[in-house]
Protein backbone atom coordinates (compact mmCIF):
# COMPACT_ATOMS: atom_id res chain seq x y z
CA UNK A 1 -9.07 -79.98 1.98
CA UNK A 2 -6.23 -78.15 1.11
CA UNK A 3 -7.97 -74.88 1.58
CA UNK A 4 -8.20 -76.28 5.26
CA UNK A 5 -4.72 -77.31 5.96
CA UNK A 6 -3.99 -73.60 4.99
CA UNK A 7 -5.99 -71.54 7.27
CA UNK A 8 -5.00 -74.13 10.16
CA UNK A 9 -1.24 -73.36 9.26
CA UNK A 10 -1.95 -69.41 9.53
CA UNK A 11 -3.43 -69.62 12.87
CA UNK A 12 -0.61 -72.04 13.72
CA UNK A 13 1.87 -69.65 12.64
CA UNK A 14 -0.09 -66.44 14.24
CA UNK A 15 0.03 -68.43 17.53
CA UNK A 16 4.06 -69.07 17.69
CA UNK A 17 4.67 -65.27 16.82
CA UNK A 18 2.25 -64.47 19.15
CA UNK A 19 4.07 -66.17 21.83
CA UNK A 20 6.97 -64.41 20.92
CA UNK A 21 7.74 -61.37 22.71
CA UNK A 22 7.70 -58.33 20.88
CA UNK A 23 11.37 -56.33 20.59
CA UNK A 24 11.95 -53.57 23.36
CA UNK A 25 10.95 -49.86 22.34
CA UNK A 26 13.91 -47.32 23.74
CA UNK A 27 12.27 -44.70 25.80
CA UNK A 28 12.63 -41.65 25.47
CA UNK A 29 15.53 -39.88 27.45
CA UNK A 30 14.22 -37.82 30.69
CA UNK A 31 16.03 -35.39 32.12
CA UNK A 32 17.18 -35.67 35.65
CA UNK A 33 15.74 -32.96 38.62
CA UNK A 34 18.70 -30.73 38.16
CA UNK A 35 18.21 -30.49 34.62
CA UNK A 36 14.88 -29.50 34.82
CA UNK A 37 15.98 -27.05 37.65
CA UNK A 38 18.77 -25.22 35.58
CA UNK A 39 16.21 -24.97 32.35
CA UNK A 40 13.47 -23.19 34.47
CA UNK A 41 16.17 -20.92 36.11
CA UNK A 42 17.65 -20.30 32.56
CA UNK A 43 14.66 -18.25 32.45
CA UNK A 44 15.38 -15.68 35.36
CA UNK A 45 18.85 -15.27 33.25
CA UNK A 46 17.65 -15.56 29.93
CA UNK A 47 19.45 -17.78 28.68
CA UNK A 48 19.25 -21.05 26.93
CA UNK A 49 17.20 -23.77 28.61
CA UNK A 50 18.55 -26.11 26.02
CA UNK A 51 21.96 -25.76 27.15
CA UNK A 52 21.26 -28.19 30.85
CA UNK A 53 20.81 -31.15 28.56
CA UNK A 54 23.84 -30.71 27.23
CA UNK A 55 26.49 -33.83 28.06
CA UNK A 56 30.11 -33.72 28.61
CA UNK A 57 31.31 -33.40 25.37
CA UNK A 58 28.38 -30.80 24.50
CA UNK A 59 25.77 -32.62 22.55
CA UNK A 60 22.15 -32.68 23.29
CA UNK A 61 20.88 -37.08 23.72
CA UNK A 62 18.27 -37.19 20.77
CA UNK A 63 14.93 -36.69 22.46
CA UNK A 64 15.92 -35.59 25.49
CA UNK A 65 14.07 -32.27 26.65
CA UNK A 66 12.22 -30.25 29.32
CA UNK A 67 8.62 -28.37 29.20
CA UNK A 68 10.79 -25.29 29.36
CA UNK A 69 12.59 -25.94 25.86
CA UNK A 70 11.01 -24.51 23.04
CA UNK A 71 8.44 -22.38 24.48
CA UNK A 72 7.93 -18.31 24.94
CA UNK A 73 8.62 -17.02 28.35
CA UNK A 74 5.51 -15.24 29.91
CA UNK A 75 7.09 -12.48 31.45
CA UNK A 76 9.58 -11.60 28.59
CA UNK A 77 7.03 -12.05 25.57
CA UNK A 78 4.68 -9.76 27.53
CA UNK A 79 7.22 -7.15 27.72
CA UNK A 80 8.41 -7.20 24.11
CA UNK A 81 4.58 -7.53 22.77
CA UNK A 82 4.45 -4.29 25.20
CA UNK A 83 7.45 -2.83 23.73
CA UNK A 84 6.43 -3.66 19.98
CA UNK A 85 2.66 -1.36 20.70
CA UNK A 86 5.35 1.20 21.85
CA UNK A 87 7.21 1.77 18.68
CA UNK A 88 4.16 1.71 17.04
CA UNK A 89 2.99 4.74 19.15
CA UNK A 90 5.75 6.12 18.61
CA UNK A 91 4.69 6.45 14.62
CA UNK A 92 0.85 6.77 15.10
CA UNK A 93 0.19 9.01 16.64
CA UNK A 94 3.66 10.78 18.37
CA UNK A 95 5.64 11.33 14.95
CA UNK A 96 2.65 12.30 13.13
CA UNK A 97 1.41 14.50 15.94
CA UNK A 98 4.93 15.66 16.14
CA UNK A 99 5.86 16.15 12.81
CA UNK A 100 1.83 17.35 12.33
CA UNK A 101 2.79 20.48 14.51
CA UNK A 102 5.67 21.31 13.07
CA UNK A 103 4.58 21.91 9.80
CA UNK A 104 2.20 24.78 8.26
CA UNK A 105 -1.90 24.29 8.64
CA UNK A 106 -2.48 23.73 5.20
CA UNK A 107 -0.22 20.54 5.50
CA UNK A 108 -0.92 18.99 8.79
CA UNK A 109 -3.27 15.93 6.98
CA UNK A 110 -0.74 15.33 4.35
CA UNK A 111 2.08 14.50 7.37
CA UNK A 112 -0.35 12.49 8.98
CA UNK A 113 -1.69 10.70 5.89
CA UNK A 114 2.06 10.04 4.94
CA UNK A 115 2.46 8.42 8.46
CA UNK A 116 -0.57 6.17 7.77
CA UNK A 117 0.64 5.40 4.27
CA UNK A 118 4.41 4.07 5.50
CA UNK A 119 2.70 1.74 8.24
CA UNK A 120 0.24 -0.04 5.77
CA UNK A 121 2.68 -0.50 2.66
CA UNK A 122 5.45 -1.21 5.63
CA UNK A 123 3.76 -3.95 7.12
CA UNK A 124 2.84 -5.64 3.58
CA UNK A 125 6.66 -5.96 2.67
CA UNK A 126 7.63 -6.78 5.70
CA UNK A 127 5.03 -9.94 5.47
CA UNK A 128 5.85 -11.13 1.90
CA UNK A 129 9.38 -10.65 2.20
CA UNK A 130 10.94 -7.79 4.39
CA UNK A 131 11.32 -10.09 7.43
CA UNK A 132 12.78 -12.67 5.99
CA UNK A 133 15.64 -10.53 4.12
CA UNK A 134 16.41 -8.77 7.22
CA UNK A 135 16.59 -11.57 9.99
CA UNK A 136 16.30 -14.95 8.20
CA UNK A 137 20.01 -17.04 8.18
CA UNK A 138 21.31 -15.69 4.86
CA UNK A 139 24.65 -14.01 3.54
CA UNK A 140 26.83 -11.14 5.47
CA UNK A 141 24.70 -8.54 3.73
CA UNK A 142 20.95 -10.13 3.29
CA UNK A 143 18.98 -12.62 4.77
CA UNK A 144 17.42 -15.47 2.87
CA UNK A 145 13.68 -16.39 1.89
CA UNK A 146 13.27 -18.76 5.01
CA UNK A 147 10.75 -16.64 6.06
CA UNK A 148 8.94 -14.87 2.95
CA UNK A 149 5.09 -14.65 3.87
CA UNK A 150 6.12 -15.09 7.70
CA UNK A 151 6.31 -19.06 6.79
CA UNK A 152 7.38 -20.74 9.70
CA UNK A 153 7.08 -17.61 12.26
CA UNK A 154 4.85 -18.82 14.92
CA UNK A 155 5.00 -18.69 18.58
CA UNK A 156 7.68 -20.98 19.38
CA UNK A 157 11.18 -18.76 20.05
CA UNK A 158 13.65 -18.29 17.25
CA UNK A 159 16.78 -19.45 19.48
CA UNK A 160 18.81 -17.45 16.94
CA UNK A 161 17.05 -13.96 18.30
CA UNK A 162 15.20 -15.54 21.87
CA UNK A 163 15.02 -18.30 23.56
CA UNK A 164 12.09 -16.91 25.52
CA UNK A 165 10.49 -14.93 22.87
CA UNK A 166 7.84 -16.10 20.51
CA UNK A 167 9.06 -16.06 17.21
CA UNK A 168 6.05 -14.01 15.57
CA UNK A 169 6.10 -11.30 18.43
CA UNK A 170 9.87 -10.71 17.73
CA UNK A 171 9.00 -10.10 13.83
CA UNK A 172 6.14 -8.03 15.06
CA UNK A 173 8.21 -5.91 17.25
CA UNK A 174 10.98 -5.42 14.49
CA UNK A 175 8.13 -4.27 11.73
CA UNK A 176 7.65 -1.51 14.60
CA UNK A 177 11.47 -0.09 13.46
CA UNK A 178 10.59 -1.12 10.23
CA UNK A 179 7.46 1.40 9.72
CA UNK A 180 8.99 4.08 11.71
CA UNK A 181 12.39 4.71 9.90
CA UNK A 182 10.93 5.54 6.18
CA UNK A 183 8.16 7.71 8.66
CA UNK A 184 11.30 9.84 9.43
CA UNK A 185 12.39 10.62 6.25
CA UNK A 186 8.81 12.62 5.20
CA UNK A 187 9.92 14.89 7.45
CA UNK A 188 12.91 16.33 5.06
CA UNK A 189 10.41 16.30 2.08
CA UNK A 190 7.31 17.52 4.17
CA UNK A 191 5.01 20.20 2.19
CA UNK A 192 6.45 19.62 -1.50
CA UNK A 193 6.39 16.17 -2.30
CA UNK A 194 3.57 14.17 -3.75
CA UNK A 195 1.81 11.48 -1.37
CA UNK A 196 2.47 8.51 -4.59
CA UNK A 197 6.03 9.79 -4.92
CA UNK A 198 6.54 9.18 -0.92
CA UNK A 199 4.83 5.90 -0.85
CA UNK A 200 6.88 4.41 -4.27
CA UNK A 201 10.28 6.14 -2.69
CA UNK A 202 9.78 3.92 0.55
CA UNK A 203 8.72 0.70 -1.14
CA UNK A 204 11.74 0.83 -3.29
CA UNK A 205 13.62 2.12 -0.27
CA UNK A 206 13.42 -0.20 1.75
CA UNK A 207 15.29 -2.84 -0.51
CA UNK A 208 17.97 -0.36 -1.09
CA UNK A 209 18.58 0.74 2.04
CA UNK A 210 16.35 -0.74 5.14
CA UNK A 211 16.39 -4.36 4.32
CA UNK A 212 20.35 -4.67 3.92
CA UNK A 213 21.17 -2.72 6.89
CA UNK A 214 19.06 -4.42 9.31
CA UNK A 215 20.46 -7.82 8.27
CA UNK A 216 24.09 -6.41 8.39
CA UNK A 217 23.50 -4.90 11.80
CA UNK A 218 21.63 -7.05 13.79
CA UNK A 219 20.95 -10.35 11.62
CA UNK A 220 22.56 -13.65 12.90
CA UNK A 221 24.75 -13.75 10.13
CA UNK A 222 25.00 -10.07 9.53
CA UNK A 223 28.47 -8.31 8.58
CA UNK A 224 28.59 -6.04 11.24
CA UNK A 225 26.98 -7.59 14.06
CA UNK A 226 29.65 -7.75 16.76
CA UNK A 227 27.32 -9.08 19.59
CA UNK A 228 26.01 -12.18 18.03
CA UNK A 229 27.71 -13.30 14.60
CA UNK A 230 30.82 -14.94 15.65
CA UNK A 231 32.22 -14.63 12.31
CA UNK A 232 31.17 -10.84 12.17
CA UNK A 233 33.94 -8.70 9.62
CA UNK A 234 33.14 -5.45 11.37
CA UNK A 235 32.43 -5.82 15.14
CA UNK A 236 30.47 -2.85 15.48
CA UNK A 237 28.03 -2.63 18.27
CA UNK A 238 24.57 -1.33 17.97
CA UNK A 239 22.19 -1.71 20.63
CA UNK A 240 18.25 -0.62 19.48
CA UNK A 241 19.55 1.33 15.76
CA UNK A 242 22.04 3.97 15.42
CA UNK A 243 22.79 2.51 12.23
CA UNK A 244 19.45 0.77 11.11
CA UNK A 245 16.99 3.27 12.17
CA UNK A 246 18.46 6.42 12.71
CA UNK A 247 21.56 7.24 10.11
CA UNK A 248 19.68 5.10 7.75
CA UNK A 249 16.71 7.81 8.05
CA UNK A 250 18.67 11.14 8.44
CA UNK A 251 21.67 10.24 5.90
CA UNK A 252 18.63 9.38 3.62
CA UNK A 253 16.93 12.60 4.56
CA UNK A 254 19.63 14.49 3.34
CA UNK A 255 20.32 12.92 0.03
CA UNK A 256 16.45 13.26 -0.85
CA UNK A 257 15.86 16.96 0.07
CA UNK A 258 18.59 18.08 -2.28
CA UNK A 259 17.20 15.49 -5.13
CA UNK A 260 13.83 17.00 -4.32
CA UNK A 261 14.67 20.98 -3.45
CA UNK A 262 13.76 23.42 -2.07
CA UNK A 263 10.58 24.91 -1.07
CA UNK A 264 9.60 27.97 -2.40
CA UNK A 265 10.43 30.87 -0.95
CA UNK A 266 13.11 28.98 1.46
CA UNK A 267 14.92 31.59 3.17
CA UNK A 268 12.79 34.46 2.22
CA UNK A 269 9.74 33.76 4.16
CA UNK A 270 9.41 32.24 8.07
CA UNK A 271 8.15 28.41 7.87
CA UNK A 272 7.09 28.50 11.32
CA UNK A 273 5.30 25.59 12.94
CA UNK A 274 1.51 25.58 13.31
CA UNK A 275 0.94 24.33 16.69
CA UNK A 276 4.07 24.09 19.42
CA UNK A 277 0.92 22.16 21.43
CA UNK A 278 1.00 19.56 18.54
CA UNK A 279 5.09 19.32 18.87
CA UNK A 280 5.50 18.72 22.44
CA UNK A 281 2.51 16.71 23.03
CA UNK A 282 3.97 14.54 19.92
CA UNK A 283 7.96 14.65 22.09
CA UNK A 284 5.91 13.71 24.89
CA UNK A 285 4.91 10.69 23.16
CA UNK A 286 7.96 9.76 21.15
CA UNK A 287 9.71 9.89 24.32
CA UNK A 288 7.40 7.66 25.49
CA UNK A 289 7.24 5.07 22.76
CA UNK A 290 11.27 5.03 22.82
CA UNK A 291 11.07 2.64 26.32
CA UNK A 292 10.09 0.31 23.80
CA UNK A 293 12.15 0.97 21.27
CA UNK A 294 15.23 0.97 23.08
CA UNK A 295 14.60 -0.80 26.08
CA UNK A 296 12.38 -3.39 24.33
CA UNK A 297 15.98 -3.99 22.40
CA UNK A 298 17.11 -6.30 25.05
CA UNK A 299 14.59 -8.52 23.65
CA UNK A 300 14.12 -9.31 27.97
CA UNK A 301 12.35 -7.97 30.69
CA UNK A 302 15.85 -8.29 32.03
CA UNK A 303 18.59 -6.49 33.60
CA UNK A 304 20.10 -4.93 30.56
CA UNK A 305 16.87 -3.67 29.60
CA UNK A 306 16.59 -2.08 32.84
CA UNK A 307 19.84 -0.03 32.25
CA UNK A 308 18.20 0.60 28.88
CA UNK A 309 15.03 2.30 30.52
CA UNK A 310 17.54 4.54 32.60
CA UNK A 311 20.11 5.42 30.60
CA UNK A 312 17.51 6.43 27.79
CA UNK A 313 15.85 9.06 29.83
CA UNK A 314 19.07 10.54 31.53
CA UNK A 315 20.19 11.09 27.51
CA UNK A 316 16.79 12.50 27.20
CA UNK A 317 16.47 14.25 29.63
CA UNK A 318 20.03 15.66 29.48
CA UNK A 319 19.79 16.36 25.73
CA UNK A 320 16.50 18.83 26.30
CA UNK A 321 18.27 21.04 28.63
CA UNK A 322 21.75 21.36 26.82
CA UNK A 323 19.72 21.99 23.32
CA UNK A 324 17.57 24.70 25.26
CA UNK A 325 20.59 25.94 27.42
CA UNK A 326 22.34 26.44 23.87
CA UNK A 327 19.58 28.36 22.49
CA UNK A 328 19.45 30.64 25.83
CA UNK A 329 23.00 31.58 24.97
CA UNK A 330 22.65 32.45 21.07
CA UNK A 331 19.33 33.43 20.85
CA UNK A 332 18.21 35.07 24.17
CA UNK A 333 15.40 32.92 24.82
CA UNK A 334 15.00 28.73 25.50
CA UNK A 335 12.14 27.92 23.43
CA UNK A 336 9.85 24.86 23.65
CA UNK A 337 11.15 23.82 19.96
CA UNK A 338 14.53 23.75 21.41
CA UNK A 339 13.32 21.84 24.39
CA UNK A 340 11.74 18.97 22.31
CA UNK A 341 14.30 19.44 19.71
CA UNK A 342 16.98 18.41 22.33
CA UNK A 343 14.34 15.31 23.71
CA UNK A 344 14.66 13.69 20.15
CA UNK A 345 18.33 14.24 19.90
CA UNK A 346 19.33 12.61 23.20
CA UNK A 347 16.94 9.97 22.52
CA UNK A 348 18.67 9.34 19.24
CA UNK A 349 22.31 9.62 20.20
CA UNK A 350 21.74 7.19 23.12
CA UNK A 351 19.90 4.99 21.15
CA UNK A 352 22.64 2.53 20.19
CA UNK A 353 24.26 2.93 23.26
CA UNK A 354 21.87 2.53 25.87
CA UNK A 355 22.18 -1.44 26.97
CA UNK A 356 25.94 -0.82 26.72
CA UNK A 357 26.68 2.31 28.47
CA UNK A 358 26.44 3.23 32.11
CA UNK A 359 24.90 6.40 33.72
CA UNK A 360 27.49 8.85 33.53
CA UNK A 361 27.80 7.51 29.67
CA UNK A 362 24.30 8.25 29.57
CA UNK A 363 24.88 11.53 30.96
CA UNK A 364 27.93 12.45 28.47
CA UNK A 365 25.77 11.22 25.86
CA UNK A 366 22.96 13.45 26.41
CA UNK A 367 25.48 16.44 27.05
CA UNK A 368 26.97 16.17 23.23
CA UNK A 369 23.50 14.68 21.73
CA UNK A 370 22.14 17.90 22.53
CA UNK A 371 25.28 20.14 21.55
CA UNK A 372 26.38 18.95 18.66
CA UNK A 373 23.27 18.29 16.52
CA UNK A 374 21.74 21.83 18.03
CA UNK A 375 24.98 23.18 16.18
CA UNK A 376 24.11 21.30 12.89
CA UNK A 377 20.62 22.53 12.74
CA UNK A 378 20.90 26.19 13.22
CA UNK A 379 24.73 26.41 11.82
CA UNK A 380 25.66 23.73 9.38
CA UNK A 381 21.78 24.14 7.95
CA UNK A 382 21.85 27.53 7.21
CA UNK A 383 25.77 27.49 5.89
CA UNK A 384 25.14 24.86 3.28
CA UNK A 385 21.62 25.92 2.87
CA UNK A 386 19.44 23.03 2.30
CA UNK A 387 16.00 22.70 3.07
CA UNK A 388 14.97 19.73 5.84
CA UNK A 389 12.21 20.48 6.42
CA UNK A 390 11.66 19.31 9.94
CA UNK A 391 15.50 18.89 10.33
CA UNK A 392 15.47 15.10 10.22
CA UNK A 393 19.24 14.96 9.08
CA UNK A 394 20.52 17.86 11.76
CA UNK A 395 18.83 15.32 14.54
CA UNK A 396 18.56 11.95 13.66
CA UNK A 397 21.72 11.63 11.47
CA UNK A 398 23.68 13.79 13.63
CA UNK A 399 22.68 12.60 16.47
CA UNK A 400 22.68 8.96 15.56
CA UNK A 401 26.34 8.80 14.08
CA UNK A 402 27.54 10.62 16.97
CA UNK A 403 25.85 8.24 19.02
CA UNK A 404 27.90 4.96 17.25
CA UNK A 405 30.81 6.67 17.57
CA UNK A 406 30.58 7.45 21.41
CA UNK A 407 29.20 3.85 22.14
CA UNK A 408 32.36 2.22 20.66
CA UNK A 409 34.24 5.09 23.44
CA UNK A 410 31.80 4.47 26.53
CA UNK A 411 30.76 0.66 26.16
CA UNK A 412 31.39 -0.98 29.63
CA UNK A 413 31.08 -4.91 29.65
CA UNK A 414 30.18 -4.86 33.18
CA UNK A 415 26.74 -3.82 31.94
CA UNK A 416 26.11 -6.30 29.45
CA UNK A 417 28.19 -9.30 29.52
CA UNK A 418 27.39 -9.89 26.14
CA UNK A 419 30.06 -7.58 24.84
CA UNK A 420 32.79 -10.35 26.18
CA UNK A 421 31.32 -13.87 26.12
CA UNK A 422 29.97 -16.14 23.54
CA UNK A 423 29.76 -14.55 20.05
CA UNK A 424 32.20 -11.89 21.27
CA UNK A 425 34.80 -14.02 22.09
CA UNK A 426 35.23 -16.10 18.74
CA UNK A 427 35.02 -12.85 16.65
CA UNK A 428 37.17 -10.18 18.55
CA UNK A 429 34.69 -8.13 19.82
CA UNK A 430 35.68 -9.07 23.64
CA UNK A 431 39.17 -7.74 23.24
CA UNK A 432 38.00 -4.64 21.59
CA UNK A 433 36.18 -2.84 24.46
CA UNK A 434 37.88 0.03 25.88
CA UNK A 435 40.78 -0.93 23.62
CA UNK A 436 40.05 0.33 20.45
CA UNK A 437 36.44 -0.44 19.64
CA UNK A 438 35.82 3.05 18.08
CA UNK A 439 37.24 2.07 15.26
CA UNK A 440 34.97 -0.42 14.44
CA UNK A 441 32.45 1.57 14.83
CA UNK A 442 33.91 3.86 12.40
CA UNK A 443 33.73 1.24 10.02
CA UNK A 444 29.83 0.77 10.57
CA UNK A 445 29.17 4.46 10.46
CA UNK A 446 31.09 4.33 7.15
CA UNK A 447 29.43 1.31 5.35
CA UNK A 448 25.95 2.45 6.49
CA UNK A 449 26.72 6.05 5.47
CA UNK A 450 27.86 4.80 1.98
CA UNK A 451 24.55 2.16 1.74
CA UNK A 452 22.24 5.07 2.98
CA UNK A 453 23.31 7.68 0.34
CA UNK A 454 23.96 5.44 -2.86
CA UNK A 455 20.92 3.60 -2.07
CA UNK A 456 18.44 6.96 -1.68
CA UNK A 457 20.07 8.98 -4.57
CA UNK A 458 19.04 5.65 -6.78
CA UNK A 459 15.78 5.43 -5.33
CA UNK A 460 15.21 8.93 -5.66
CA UNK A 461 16.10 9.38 -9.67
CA UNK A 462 14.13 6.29 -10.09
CA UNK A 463 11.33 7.17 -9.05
CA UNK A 464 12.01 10.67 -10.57
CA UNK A 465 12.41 9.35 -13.78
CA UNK A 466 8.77 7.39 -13.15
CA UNK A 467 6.42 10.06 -12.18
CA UNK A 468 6.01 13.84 -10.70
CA UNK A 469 7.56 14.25 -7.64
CA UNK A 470 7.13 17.45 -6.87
CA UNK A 471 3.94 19.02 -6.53
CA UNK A 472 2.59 22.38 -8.68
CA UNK A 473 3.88 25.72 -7.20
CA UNK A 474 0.00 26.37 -7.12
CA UNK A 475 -0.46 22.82 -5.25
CA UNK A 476 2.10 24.19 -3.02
CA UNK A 477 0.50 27.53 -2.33
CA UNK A 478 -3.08 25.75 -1.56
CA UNK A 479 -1.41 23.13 0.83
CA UNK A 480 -0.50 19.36 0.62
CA UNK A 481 -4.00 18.87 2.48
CA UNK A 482 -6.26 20.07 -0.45
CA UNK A 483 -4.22 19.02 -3.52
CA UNK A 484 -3.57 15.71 -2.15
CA UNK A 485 -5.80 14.41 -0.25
CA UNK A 486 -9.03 16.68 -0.15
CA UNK A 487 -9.49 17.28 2.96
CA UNK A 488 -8.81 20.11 5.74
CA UNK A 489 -7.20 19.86 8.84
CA UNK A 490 -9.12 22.32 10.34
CA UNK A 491 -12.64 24.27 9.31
CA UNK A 492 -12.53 27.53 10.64
């Protein structure tokens, strides 16, 4: 019985709370028209769709949000997937070409099997780790492990970087600068070190050197990035890598081909490229690629990558001429070395000045980019006497610390706004351009200077100290291409 009187007071009880009504849910915030309006034209600007939600006093209402917030942008993550295949073509195949042609037969292979060696161990760092220390929110000089083994890198935008871009195409396209800086460097070494000596040099390399520099330069919290970190030290500007890519690689270059020395014979017998068809159809390419690379740097299909596109092929363009004008006027004769010579060295100089520079910048760039590192390759070389190779220091760390020092000179904010607004404005930067910004850049050019050379010597007698790094005179006499790899670039 009592068993009865229980169940009947349940369903009693089940009934009255039934009747009760149930407590109100809060729905979700929606944005009004206008809001949705201002995130969808945040795209044509691109800029920060998040930033219509924002109320008076700045905050974002918890769950209030558009379909525009928080996903890639289908015009700007084509272009920078686009601009990401670019660099890579600009390491396989136009440096290897490039570099390929420039070198004796017996060692073509060995410059292309380098090239193929820096991409694959490249891309595995930059997966477990090498992504992470170089853009994830960290210190001044390194990033954190936010990102080790690409965790959390999908296709949603990084705000810090995008707000248009996927996440996983931005890492994608900076593993394109990644692989093709160390590729540089082989070119000081090319024909006399060994193919395991190259690959453990980069691997330890790019810890030393790469990895710290890219953070510094261009991570959200890096020490010396000007444009973005509003609590940058040094508010140095640099656009696509006049500091990460190029005086990283031809600083480096320089400090390794003295460690390593000489070739033998340097100076007594002509090294003279195998195939000037090789080195200008590999220009052709790098020239090419570098839309990518330097335009792609806007990380936009947008207006400052436009002035990108143009001001890298006036430099270009510029550069060729002046390096094979030069050359008409020393030598007697404007060769087609001289020609592609100068197409590197304008690219270079005008590589961390191109989204910051007008034309006529552009156009004074190219002038000096192909002056002044024409002077170091066939003057300053042959004073001091040491052997690059394929003159990676004369050109890419010439060029590229001439090219810091003129962007802190030419910057003009009325080409990228970004030099005076947001970031800019909290660290300094805005009141530095045209007043005095040089200097800053002077202090980049110094600290990436100082981080390029300490960190290669150590890398260098390291790896010294582990193995053979240079190969057998007889090695050397029979060619890179046999001793190394077995193979023959071309049966005659």
């Amino acid at each position: 019985m009592s068993t009865l009187f229980s169940r009947l007071a349940c369903v009693g009880a089940f009934a009255v709370l039934s009747a009760c009504p149930a407590p109100a849910v809060a729905a979700e915030p929606q944005p009004t028209v206008e809001q949705r309006l201002a995130a969808m034209e945040a795209y044509f600007q691109n800029s920060d769709p998040s930033a219509a939600l924002l109320d008076k006093d700045g905050k974002k209402p918890a769950g209030l949000t558009t379909p525009a917030v928080g996903v890639p942008g289908p015009g700007h993550n084509t272009w920078m997937m686009l601009s990401a295949a670019f660099v890579l073509f600009m390491t396989l195949p136009g440096l290897a070409i490039f570099y390929g042609g420039l070198v004796r037969r017996k060692n073509v292979l060995s410059i292309l099997a380098q090239c193929l060696g820096v991409t694959t161990l490249v891309t595995l760092i930059w997966w477990a780790v090498g992504y992470s220390l170089a853009f994830a929110p960290g210190g001044a000089y390194l990033g954190g492990l936010d990102f080790a083994f690409l965790r959390g890198v999908t296709s949603a935008p990084n705000t810090s970087y995008s707000p248009w871009v996927s996440h996983n195409v931005f890492c994608m396209f900076q593993m394109m600068f990644a692989i093709i800086t160390p590729a540089l460097i082989v070119g000081a070494v090319a024909e006399r070190m060994r193919f395991a000596a190259i690959l453990t040099f980069v691997g330890i390399w790019m810890f030393l050197v790469y990895l710290p520099i890219a953070h510094m330069a261009w991570g959200s919290d890096g020490l010396m990035n000007g444009v973005w970190n509003p609590h940058a030290t040094i508010r140095a500007i640099d656009f696509a890598g006049g500091t990460v890519v190029e005086m990283a690689s031809g600083w480096s270059s320089l400090v390794l081909c003295l460690i390593v020395g000489r070739r033998m014979n340097y100076g007594k017998e002509l090294f003279a490229p195998h195939s000037m068809v090789f080195c200008m159809v590999g220009a052709g390419m790098l020239w090419v690629g570098w839309y990518g690379f330097n335009a792609g740097s806007a990380v936009a299909a947008d207006g400052i990558a436009s002035n990108a596109f143009l001001t890298t092929t006036l430099a270009g363009a510029v550069a060729s001429g002046t390096w094979a004008l030069a050359e008409y006027f020393v030598r007697g004769k404007a060769s087609v070395l001289g020609f592609c010579s100068g197409i590197v060295a304008g690219l270079v100089a005008i590589t961390p000045a191109c989204g910051f520079v007008n034309a006529s910048g552009a156009i004074l760039i190219g002038l000096l980019g192909g002056m002044i590192p024409f002077l170091a390759v066939y003057k300053l070389k042959s004073w001091l006497k040491y052997d690059d190779s394929l003159d990676v220091f004369g050109v890419h760390g010439v060029a590229g610390t001439l090219g810091l020092l003129l962007t802190g000179l030419l910057a003009d904010s009325s080409v990228n706004a970004n030099l005076v607004n947001g970031a800019a404005v909290k660290n300094g930067l805005a009141g530095l351009v045209a007043h005095g910004l040089w200097v800053e850049q002077l202090k980049a050019i110094g600290l990436t200077f100082t981080v390029a050379t300490v960190g290669t010597a150590i890398t260098a007698y390291a790896v010294r100290a582990m193995m053979p790094v240079r190969i057998s005179p007889e090695e050397e006499h029979s060619g890179l291409d046999l001793t190394e790899h077995g193979e023959e670039g071309y049966i005659l």
